[in-house]
N, C-alpha and C. Protein backbone atom coordinates (compact mmCIF):
# COMPACT_ATOMS: atom_id res chain seq x y z
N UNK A 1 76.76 127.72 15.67
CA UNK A 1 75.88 126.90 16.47
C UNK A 1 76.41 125.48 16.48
N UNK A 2 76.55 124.90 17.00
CA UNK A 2 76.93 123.81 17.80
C UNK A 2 75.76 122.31 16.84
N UNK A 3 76.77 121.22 16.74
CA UNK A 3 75.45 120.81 15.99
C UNK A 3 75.24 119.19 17.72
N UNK A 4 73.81 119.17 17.18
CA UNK A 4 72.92 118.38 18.20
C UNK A 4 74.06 116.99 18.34
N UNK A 5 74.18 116.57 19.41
CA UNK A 5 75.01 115.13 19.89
C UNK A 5 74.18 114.13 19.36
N UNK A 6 74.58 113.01 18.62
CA UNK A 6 74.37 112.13 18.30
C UNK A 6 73.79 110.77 19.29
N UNK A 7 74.72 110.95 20.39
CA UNK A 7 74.85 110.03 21.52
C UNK A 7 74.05 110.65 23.22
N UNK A 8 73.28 110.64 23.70
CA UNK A 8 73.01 110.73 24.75
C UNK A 8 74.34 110.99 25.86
N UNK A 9 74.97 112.10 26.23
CA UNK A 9 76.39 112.00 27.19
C UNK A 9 75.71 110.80 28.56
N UNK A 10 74.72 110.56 28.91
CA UNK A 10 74.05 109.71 30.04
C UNK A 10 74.93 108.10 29.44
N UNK A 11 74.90 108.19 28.11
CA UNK A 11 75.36 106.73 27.68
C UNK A 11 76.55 106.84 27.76
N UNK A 12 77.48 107.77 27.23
CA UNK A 12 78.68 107.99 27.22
C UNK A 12 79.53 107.92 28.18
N UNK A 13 78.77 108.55 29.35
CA UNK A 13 79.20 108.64 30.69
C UNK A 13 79.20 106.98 31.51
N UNK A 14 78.33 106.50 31.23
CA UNK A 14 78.26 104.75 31.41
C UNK A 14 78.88 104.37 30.60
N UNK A 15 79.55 104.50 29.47
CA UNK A 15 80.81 103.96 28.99
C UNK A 15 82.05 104.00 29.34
N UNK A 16 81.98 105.39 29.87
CA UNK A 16 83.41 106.06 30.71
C UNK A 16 83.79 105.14 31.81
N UNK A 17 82.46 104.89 33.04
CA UNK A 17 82.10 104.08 34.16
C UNK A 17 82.64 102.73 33.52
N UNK A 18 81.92 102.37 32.52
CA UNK A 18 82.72 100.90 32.12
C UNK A 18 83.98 100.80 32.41
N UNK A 19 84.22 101.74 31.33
CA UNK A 19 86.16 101.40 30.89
C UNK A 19 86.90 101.17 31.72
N UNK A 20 86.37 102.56 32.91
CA UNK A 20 87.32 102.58 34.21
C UNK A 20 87.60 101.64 35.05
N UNK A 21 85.73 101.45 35.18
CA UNK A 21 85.96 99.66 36.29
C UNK A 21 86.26 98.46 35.90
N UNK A 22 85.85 98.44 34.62
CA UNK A 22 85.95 97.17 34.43
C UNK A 22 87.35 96.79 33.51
N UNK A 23 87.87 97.84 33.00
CA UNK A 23 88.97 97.40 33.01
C UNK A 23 88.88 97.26 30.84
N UNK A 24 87.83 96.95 31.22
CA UNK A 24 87.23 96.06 29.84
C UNK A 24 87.74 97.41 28.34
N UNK A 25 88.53 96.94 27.07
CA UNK A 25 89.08 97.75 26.14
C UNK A 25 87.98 98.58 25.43
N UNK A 26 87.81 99.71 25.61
CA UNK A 26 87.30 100.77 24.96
C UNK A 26 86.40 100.35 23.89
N UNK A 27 86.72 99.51 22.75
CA UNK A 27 86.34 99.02 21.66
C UNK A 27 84.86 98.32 22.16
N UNK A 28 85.20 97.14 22.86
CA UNK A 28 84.02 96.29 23.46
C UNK A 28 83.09 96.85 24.48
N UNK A 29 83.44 97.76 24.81
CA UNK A 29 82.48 98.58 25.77
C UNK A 29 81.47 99.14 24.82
N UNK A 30 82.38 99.93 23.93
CA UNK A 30 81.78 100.75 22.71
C UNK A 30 80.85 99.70 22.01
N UNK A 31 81.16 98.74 21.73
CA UNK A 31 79.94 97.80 20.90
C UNK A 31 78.99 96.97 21.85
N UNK A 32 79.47 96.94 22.85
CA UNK A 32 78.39 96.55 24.11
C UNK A 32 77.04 97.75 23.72
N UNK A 33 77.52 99.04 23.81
CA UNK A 33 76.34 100.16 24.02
C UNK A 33 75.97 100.51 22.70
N UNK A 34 76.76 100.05 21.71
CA UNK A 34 76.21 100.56 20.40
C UNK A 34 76.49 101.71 20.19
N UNK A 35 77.98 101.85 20.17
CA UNK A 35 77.97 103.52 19.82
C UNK A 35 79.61 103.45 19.39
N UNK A 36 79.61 104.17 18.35
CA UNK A 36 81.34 103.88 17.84
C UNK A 36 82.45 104.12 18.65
N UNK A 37 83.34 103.35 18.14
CA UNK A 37 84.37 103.01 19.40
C UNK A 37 85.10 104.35 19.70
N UNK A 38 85.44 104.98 18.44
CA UNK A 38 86.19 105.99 18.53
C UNK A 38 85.56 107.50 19.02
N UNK A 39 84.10 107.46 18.70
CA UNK A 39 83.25 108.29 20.22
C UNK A 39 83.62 108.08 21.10
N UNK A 40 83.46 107.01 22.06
CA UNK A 40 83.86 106.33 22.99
C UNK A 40 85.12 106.89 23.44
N UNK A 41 85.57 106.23 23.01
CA UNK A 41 87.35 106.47 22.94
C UNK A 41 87.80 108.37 23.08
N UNK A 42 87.10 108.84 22.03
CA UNK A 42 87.81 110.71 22.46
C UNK A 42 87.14 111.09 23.99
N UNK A 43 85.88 110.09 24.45
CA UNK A 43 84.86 110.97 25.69
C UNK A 43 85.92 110.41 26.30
N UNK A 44 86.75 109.16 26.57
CA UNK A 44 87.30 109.19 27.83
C UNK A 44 88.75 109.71 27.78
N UNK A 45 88.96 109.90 26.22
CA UNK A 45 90.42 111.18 26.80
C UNK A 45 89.82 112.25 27.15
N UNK A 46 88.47 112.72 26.81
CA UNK A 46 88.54 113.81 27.64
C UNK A 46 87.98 113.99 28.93
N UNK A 47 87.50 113.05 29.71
CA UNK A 47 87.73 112.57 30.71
C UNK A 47 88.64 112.32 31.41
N UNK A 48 89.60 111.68 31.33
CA UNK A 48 90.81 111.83 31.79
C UNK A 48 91.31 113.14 31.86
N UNK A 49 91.39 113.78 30.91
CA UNK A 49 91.68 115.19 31.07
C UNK A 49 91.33 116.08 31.80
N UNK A 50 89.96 116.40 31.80
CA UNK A 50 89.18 117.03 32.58
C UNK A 50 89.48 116.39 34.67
N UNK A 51 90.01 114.99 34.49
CA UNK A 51 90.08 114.91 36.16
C UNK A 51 91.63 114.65 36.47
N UNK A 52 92.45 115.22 35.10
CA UNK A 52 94.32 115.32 35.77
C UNK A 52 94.66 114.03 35.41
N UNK A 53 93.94 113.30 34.75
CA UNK A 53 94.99 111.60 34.50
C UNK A 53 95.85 112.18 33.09
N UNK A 54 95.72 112.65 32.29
CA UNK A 54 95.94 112.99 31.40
C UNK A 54 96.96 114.54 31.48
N UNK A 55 98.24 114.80 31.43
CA UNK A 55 98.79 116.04 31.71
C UNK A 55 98.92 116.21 30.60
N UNK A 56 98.72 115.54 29.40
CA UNK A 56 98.81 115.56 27.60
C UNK A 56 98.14 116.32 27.08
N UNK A 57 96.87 116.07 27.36
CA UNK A 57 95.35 116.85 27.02
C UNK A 57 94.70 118.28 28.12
N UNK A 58 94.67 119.31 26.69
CA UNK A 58 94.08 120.39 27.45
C UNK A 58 92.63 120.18 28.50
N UNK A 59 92.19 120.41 29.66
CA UNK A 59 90.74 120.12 30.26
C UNK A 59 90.21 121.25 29.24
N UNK A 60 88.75 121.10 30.36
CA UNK A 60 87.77 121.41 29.73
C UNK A 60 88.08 122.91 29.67
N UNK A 61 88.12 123.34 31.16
CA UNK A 61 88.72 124.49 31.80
C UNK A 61 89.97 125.36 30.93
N UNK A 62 90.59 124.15 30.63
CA UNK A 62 92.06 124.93 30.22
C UNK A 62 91.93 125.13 28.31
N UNK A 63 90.78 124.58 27.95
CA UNK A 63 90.50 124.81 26.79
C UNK A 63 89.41 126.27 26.28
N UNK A 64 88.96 126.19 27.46
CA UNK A 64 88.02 128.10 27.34
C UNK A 64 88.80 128.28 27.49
N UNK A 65 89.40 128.45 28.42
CA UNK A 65 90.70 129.58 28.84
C UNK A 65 91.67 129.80 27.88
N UNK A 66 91.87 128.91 26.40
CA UNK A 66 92.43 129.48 25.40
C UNK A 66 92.01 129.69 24.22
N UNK A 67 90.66 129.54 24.37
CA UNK A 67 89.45 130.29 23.67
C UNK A 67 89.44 131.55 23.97
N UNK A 68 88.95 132.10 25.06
CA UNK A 68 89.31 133.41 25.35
C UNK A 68 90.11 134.04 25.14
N UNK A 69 91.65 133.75 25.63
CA UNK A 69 92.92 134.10 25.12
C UNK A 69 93.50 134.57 23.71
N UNK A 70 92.83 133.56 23.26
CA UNK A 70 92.76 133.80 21.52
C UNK A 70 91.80 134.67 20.88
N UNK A 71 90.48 135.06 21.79
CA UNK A 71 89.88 136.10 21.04
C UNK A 71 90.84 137.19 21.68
N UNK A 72 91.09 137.55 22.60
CA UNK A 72 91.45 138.73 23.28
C UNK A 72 92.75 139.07 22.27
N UNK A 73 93.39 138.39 22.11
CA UNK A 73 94.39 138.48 21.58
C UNK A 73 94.08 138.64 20.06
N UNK A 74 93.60 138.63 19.27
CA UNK A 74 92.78 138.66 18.27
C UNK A 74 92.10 140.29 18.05
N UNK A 75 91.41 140.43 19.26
CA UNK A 75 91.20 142.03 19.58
C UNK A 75 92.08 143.22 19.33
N UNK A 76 93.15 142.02 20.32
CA UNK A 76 94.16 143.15 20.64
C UNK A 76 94.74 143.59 19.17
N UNK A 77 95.07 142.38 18.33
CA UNK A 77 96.24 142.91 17.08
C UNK A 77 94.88 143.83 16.07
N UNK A 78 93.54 143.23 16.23
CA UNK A 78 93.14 144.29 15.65
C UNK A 78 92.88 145.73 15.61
N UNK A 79 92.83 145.99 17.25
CA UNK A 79 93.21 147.19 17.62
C UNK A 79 94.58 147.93 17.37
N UNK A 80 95.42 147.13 17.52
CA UNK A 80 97.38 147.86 16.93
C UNK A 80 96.43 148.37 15.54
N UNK A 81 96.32 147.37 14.78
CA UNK A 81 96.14 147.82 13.59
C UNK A 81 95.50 148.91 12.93
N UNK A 82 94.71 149.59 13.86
CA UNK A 82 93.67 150.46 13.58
C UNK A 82 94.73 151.39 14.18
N UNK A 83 95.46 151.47 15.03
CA UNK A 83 95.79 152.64 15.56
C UNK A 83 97.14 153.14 15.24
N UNK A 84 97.95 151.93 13.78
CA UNK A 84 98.91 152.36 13.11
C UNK A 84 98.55 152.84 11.84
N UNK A 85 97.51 152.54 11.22
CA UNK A 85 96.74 153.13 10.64
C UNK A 85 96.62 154.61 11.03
N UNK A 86 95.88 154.90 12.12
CA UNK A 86 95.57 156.40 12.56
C UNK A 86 96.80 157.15 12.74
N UNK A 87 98.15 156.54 12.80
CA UNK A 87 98.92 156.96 12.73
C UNK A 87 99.62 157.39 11.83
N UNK A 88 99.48 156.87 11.46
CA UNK A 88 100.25 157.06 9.50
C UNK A 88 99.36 158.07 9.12
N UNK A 89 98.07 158.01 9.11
CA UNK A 89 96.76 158.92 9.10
C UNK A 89 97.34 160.51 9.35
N UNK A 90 97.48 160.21 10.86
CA UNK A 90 97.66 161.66 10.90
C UNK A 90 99.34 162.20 10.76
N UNK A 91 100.13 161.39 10.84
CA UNK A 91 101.70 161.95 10.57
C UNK A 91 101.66 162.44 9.02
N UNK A 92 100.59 162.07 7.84
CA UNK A 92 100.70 162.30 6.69
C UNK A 92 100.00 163.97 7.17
N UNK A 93 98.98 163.98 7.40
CA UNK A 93 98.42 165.43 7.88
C UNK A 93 99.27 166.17 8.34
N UNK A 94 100.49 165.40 9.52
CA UNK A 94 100.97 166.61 10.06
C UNK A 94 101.70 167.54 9.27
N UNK A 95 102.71 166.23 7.94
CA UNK A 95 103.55 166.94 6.95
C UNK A 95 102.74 167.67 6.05
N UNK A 96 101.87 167.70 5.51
CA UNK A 96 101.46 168.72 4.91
C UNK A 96 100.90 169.66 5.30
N UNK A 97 100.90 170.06 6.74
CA UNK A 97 101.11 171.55 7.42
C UNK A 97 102.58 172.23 7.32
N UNK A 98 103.05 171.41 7.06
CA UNK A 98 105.02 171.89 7.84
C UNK A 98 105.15 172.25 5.93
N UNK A 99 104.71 171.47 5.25
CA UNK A 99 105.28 172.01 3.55
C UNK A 99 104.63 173.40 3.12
N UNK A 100 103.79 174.23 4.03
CA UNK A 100 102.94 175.04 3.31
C UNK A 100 103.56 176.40 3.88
């Protein structure tokens, strides 16, 4: 579970609006609204990210998308695993038909 935001995103988002227009350094925006700089500061890399200024940072988009990826894939090796298992499983069965 996800824990509760500290910051209102409504404020955050008017910080973002700051930075952009006014030009004004991240830091002083951030103590203009009362909210730590370095909050501040990760919402608008990921901002940037999320609208392509940023080709550095995964979006929002491209970050499920390797959430998913990673469970699926996660699935997948657990499934090999079960089914080399069943394998070994039954190749031990098969030889002790062929010894009798």
């Amino acid at each position: 579970m996800a824990r509760p935001r500290k910051y209102p995103p409504e404020v955050l988002d008017r910080g973002v609006r700051l930075v952009f227009e006014s030009g004004r350094p991240i830091a002083h925006v951030a103590r203009d609204l009362g909210v730590p700089s370095e909050t501040l500061r990760k919402y608008v890399r990921q901002v940037e990210a999320n609208e392509g200024l940023r080709p550095d940072l995964p979006s929002a988009a491209e970050r499920e998308e390797i959430k998913q990826l990673r469970k699926e894939n996660y699935e997948l090796r657990r499934a090999n695993e079960i089914l080399k298992a069943a394998s070994v499983f039954f190749a031990t069965e098969l030889d002790q038909d062929r010894t009798k």
